[in-house]
C-alpha atoms as a PDB file:
ATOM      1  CA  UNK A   1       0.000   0.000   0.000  1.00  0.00           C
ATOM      2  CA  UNK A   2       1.659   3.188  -0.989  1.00  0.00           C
ATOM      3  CA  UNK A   3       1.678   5.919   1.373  1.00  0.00           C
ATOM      4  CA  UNK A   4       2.877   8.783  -0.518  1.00  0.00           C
ATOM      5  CA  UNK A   5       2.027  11.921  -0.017  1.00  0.00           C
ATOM      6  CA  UNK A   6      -1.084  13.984  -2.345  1.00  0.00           C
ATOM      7  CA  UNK A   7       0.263  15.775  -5.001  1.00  0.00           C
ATOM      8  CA  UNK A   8      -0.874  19.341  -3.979  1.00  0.00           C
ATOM      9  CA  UNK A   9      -0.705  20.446  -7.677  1.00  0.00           C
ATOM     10  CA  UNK A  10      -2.961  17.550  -8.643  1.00  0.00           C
ATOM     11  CA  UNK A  11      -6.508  19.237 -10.566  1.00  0.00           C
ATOM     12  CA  UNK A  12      -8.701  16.883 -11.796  1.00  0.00           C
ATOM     13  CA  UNK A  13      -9.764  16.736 -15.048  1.00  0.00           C
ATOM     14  CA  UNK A  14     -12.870  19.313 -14.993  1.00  0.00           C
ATOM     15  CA  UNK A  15     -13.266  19.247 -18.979  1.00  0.00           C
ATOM     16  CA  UNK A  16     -14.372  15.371 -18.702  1.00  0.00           C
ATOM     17  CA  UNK A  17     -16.751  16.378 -15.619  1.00  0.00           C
ATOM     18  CA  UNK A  18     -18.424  18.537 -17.909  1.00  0.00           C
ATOM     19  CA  UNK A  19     -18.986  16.412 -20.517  1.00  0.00           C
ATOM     20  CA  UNK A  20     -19.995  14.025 -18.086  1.00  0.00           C
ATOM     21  CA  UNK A  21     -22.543  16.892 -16.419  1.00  0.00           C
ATOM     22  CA  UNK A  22     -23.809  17.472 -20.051  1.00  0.00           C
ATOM     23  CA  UNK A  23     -24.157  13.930 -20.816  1.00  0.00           C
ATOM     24  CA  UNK A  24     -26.235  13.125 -17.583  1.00  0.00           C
ATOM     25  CA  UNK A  25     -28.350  16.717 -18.342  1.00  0.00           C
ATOM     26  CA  UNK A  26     -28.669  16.333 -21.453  1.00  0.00           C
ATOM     27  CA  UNK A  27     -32.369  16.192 -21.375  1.00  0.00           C
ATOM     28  CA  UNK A  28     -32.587  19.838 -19.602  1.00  0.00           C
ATOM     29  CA  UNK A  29     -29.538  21.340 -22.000  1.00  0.00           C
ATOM     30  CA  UNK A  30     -31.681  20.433 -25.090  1.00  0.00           C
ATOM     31  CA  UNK A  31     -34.911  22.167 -23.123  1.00  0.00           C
ATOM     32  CA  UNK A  32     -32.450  25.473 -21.997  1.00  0.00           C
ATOM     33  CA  UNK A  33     -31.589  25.921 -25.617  1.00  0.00           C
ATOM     34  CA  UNK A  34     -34.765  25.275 -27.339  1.00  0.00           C
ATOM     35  CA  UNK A  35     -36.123  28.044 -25.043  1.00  0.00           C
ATOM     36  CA  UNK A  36     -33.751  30.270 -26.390  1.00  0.00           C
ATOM     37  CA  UNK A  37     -34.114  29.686 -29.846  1.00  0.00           C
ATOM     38  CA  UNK A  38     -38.263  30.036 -28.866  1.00  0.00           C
ATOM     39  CA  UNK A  39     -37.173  33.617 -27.303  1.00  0.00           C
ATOM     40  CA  UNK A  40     -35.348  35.204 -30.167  1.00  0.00           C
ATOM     41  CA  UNK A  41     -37.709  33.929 -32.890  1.00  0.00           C
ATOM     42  CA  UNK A  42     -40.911  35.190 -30.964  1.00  0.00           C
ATOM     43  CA  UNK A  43     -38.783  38.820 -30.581  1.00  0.00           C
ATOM     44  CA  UNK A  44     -37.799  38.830 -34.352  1.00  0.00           C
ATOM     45  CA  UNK A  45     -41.771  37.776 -35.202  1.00  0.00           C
ATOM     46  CA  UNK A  46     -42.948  40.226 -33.183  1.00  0.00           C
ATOM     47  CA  UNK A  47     -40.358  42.671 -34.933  1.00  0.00           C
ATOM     48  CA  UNK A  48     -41.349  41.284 -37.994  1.00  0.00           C
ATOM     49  CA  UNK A  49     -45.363  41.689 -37.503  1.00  0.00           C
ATOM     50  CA  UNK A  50     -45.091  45.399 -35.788  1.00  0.00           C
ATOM     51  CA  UNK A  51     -43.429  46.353 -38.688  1.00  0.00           C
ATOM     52  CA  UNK A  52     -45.811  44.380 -41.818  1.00  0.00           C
ATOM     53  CA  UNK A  53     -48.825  46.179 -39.569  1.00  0.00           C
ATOM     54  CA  UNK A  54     -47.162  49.941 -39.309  1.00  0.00           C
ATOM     55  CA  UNK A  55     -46.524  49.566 -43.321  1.00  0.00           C
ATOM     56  CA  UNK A  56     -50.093  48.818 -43.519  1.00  0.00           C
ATOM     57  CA  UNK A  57     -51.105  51.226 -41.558  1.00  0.00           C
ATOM     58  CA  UNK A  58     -49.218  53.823 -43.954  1.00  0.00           C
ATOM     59  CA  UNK A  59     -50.809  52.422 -47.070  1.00  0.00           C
ATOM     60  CA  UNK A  60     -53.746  52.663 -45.555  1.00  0.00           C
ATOM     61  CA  UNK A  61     -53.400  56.161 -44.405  1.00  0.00           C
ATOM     62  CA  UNK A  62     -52.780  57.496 -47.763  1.00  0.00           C
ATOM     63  CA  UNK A  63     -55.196  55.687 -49.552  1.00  0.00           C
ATOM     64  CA  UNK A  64     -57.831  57.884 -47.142  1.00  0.00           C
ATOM     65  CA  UNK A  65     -55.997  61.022 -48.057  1.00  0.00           C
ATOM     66  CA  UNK A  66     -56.197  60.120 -51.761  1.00  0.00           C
ATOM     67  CA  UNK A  67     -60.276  60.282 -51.306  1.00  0.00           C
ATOM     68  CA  UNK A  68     -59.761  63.997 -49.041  1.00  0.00           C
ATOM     69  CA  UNK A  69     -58.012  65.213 -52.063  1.00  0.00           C
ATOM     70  CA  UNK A  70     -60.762  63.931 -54.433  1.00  0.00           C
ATOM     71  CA  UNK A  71     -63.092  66.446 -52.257  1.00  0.00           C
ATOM     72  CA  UNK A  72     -64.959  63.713 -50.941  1.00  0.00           C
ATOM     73  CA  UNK A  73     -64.653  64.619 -46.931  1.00  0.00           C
ATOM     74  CA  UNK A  74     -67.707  62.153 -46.056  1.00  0.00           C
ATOM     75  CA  UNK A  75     -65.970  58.869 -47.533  1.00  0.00           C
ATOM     76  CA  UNK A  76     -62.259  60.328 -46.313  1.00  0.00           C
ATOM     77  CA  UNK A  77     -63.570  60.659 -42.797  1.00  0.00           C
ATOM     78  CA  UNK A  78     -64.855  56.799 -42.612  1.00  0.00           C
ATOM     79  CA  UNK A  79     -61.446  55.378 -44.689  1.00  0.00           C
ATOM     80  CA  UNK A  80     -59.079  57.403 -41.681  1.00  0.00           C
ATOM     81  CA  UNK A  81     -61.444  56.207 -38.960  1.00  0.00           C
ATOM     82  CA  UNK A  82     -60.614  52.778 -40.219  1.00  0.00           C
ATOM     83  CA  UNK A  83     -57.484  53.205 -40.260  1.00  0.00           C
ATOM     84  CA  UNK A  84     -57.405  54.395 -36.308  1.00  0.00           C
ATOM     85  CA  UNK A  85     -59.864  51.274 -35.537  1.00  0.00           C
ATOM     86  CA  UNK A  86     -57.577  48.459 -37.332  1.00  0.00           C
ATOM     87  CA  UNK A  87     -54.201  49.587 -36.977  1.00  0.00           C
ATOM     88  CA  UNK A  88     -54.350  51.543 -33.117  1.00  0.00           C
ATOM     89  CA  UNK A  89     -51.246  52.328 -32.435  1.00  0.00           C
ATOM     90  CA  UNK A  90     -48.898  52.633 -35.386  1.00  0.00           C
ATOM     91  CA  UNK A  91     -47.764  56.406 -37.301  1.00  0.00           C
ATOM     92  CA  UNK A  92     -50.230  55.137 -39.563  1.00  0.00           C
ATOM     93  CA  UNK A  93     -53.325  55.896 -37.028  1.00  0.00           C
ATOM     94  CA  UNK A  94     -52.470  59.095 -35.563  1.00  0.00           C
ATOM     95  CA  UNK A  95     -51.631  60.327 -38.583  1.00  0.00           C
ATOM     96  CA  UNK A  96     -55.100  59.513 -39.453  1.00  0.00           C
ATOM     97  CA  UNK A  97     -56.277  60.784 -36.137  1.00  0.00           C
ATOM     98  CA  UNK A  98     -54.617  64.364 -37.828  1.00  0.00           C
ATOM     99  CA  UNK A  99     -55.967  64.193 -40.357  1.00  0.00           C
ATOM    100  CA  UNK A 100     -59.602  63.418 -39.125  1.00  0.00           C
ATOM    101  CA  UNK A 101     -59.727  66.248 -36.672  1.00  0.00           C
ATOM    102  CA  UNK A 102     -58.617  68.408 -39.801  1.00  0.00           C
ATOM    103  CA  UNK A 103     -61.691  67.660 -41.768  1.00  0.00           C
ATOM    104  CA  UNK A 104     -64.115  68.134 -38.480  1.00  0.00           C
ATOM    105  CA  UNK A 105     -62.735  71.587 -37.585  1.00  0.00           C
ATOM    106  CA  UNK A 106     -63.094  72.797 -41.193  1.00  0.00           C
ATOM    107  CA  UNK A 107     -66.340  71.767 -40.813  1.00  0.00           C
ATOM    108  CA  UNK A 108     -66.538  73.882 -37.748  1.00  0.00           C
ATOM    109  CA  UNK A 109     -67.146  70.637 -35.780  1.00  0.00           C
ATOM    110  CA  UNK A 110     -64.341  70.972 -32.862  1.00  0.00           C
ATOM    111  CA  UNK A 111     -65.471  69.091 -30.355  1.00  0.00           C
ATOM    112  CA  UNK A 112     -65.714  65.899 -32.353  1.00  0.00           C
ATOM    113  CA  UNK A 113     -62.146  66.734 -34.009  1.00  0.00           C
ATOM    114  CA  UNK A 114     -60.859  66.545 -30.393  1.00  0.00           C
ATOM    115  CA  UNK A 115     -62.755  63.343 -29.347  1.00  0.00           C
ATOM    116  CA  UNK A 116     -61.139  61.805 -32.230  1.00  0.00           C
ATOM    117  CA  UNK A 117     -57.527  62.991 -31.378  1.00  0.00           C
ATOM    118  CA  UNK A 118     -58.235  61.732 -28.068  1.00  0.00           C
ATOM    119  CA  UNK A 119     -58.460  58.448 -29.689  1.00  0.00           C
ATOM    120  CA  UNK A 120     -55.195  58.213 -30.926  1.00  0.00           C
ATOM    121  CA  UNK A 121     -53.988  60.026 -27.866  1.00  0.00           C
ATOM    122  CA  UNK A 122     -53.997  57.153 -25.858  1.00  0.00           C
ATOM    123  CA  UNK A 123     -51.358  55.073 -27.957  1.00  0.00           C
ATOM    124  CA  UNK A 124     -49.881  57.662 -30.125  1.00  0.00           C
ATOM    125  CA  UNK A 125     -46.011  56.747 -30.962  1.00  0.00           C
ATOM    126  CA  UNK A 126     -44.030  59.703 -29.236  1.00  0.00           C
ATOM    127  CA  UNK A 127     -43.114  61.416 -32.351  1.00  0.00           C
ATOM    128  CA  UNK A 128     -46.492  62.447 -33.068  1.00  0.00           C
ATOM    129  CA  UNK A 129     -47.402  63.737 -29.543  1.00  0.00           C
ATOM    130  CA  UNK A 130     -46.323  67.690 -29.989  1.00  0.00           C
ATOM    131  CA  UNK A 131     -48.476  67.561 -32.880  1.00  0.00           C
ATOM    132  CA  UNK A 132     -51.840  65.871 -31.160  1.00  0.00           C
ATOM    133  CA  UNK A 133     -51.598  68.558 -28.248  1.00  0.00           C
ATOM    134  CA  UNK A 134     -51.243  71.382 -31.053  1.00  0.00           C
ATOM    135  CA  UNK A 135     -54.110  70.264 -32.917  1.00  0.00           C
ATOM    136  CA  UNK A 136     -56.214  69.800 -29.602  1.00  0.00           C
ATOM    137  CA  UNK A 137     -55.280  73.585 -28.854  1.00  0.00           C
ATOM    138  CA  UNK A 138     -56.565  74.254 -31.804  1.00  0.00           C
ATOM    139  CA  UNK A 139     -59.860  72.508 -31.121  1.00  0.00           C
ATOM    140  CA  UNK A 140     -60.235  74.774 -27.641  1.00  0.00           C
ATOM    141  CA  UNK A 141     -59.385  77.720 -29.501  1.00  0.00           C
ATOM    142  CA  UNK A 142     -62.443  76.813 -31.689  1.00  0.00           C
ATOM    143  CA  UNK A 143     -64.595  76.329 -28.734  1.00  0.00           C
ATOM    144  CA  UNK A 144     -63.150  79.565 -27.668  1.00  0.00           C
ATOM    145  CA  UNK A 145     -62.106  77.961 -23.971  1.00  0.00           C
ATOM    146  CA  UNK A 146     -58.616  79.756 -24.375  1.00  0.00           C
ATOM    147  CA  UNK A 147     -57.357  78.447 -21.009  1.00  0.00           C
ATOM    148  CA  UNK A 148     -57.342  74.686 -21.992  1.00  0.00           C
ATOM    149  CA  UNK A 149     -55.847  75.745 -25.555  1.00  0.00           C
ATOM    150  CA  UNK A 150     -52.772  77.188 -23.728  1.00  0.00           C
ATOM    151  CA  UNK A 151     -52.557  73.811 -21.246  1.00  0.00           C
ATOM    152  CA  UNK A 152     -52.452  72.039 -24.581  1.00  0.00           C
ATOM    153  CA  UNK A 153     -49.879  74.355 -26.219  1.00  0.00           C
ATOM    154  CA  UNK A 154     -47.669  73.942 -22.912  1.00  0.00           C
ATOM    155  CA  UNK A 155     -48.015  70.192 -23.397  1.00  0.00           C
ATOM    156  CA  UNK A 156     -46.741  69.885 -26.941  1.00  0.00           C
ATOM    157  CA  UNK A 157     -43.649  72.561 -25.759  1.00  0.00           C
ATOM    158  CA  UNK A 158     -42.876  69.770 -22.720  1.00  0.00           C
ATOM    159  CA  UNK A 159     -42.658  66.661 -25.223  1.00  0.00           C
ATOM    160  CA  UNK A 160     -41.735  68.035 -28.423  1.00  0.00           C
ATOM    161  CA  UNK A 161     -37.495  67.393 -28.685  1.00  0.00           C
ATOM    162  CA  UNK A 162     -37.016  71.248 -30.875  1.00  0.00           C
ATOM    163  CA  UNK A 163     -35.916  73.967 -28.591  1.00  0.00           C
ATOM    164  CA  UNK A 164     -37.218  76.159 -31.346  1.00  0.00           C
ATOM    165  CA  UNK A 165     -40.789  74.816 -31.706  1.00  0.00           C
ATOM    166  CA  UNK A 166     -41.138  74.608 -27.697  1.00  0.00           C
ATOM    167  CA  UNK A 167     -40.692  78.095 -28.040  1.00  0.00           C
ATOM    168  CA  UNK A 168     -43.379  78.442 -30.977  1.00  0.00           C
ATOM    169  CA  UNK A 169     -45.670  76.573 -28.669  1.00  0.00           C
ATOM    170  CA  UNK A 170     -45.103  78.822 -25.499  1.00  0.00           C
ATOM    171  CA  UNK A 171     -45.454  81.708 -27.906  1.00  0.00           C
ATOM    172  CA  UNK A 172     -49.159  80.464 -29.071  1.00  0.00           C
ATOM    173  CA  UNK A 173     -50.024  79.439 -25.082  1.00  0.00           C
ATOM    174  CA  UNK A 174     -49.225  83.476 -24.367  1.00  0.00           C
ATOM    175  CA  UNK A 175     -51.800  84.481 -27.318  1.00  0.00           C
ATOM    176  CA  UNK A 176     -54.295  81.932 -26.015  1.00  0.00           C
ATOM    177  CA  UNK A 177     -54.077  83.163 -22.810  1.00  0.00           C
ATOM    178  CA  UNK A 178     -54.209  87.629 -24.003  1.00  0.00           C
ATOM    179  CA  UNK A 179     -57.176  86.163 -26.251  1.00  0.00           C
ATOM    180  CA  UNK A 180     -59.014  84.522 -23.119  1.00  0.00           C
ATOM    181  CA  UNK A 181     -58.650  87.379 -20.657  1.00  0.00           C
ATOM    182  CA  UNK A 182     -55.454  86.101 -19.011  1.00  0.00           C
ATOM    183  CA  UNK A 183     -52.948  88.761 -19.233  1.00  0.00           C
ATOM    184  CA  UNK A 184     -51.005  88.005 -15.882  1.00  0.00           C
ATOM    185  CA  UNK A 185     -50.538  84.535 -17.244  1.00  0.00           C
ATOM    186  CA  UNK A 186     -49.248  85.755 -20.771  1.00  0.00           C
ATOM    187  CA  UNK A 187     -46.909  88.017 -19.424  1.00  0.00           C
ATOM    188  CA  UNK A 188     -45.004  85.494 -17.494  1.00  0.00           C
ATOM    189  CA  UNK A 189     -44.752  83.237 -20.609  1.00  0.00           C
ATOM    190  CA  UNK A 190     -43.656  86.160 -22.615  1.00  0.00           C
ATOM    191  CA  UNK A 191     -41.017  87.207 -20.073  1.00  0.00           C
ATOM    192  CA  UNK A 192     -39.768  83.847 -20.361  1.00  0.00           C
ATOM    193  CA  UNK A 193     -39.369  83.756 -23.686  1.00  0.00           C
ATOM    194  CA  UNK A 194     -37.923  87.129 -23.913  1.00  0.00           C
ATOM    195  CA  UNK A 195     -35.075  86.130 -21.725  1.00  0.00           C
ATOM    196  CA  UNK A 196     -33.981  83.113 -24.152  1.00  0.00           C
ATOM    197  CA  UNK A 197     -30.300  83.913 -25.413  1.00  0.00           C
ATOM    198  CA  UNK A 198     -30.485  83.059 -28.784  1.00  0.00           C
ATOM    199  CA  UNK A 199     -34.564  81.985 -28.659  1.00  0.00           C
ATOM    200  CA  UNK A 200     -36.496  82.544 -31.880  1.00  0.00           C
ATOM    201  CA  UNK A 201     -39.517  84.123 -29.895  1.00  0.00           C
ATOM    202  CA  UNK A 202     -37.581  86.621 -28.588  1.00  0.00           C
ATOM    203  CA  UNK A 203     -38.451  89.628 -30.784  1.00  0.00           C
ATOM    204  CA  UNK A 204     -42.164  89.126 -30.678  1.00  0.00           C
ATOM    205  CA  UNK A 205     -41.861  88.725 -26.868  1.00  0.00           C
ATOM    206  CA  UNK A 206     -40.419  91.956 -26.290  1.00  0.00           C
ATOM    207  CA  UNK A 207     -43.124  93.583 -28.412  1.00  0.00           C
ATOM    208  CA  UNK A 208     -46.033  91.291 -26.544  1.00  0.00           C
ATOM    209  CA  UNK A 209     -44.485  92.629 -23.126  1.00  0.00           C
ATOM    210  CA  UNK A 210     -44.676  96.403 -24.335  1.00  0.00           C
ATOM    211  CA  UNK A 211     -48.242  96.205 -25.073  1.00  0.00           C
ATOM    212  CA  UNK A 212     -49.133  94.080 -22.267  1.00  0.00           C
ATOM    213  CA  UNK A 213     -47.241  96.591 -19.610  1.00  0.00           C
ATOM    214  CA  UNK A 214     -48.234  99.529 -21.685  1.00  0.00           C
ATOM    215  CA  UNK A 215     -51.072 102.286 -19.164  1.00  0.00           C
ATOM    216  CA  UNK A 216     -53.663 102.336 -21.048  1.00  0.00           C
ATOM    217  CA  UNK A 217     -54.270 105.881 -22.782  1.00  0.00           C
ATOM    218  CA  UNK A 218     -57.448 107.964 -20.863  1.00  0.00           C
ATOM    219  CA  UNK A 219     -58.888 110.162 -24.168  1.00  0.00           C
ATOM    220  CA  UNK A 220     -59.021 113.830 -23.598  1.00  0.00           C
ATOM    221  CA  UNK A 221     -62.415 116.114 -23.765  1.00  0.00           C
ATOM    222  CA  UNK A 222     -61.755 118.546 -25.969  1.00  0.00           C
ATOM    223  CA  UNK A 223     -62.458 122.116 -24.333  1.00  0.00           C
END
């Protein structure tokens, strides 16, 4: 019986004990990799099938405008309410959404131009979301409630990415606000624009706050 010492450099041979670990767990390897395979081929389909439907959704889209520009407003509305109903979600439907509200207010129909951007407000892709709040202001100012037209113009100037059309935005909230009887309100926009370094409101803002400061001028009585 030999009783020499254990090498302490001995390691044992780890590459067969994982083939041995595969070879006993095989079963479960097989299942770990099939999931996998199941995970990346549901993410591409679902890749795949987002993008077939938002390419639809733009076909769709313009096919609807194609009838607006025939002058047929009636069979345009129904196509781009179609469009929002089938394909919720996608460019494709808020641009319809757009468009729909479009025809309504030229129809002087404002409140159901906002229910339908409303609609599409609820899954609009981002992109599009400066331009729903805009066309909602819009709406308000149509119903002449000049308060919630400047919420909705301060809306589109918090999401929209463009330093310059935040500032467009603010600028229309200030007018929305002088139109509706708000002048305190305007004036604080105005001075906020007017201090912008290099903003592109800054000219009209100046002139806004001279009128809005201005005393007003008591008429003489001619003696």
């Amino acid at each position: 019986m030999s009783t020499r010492p254990a090498n302490p450099a001995f390691q044992p041979d780890k590459s067969e004990t994982a083939a041995e670990w595969i070879l006993l767990h095989k079963q479960r390897v097989l299942i770990g990799v099939a999931a996998i395979v199941l995970l990346f081929l549901g993410a591409w389909f679902y890749r795949s099938s987002s993008q077939k439907k938002a390419l639809r959704a733009e076909t769709a889209y313009f096919q609807a405008r194609q009838a607006m520009a025939s002058g047929n407003a009636p069979l345009a509305l129904t196509e781009l309410r179609n469009v929002m109903t089938r394909y919720e979600g996608t460019a494709g439907a808020a641009q319809a959404a757009l468009t729909a509200a479009q025809i309504l207010y030229d129809e002087g129909k404002y409140r159901e131009g906002i229910v339908e951007l409303d609609k599409a407000a609820r899954s609009r892709p981002e992109e599009l979301a400066p331009a729903i709040h805009v066309l909602r202001a819009v709406g308000f100012e149509g119903l002449k409630q000049f308060d919630r037209a400047a919420a909705e113009y301060l809306a589109a100037a918090e999401v929209t990415r463009f330093p310059n059309d935040a500032s467009s935005f603010k600028a229309s909230a200030a007018r929305a606000y002088t139109t509706g009887a708000k002048p305190d309100s305007a004036r604080a926009i105005w001075t906020e624009l007017a201090a912008e370094p290099q903003g592109l409101m800054v000219s009209e803002a100046r002139v806004r706050l001279g009128e809005l400061t201005a005393a007003p001028v008591t008429p003489t009585t001619a003696q």
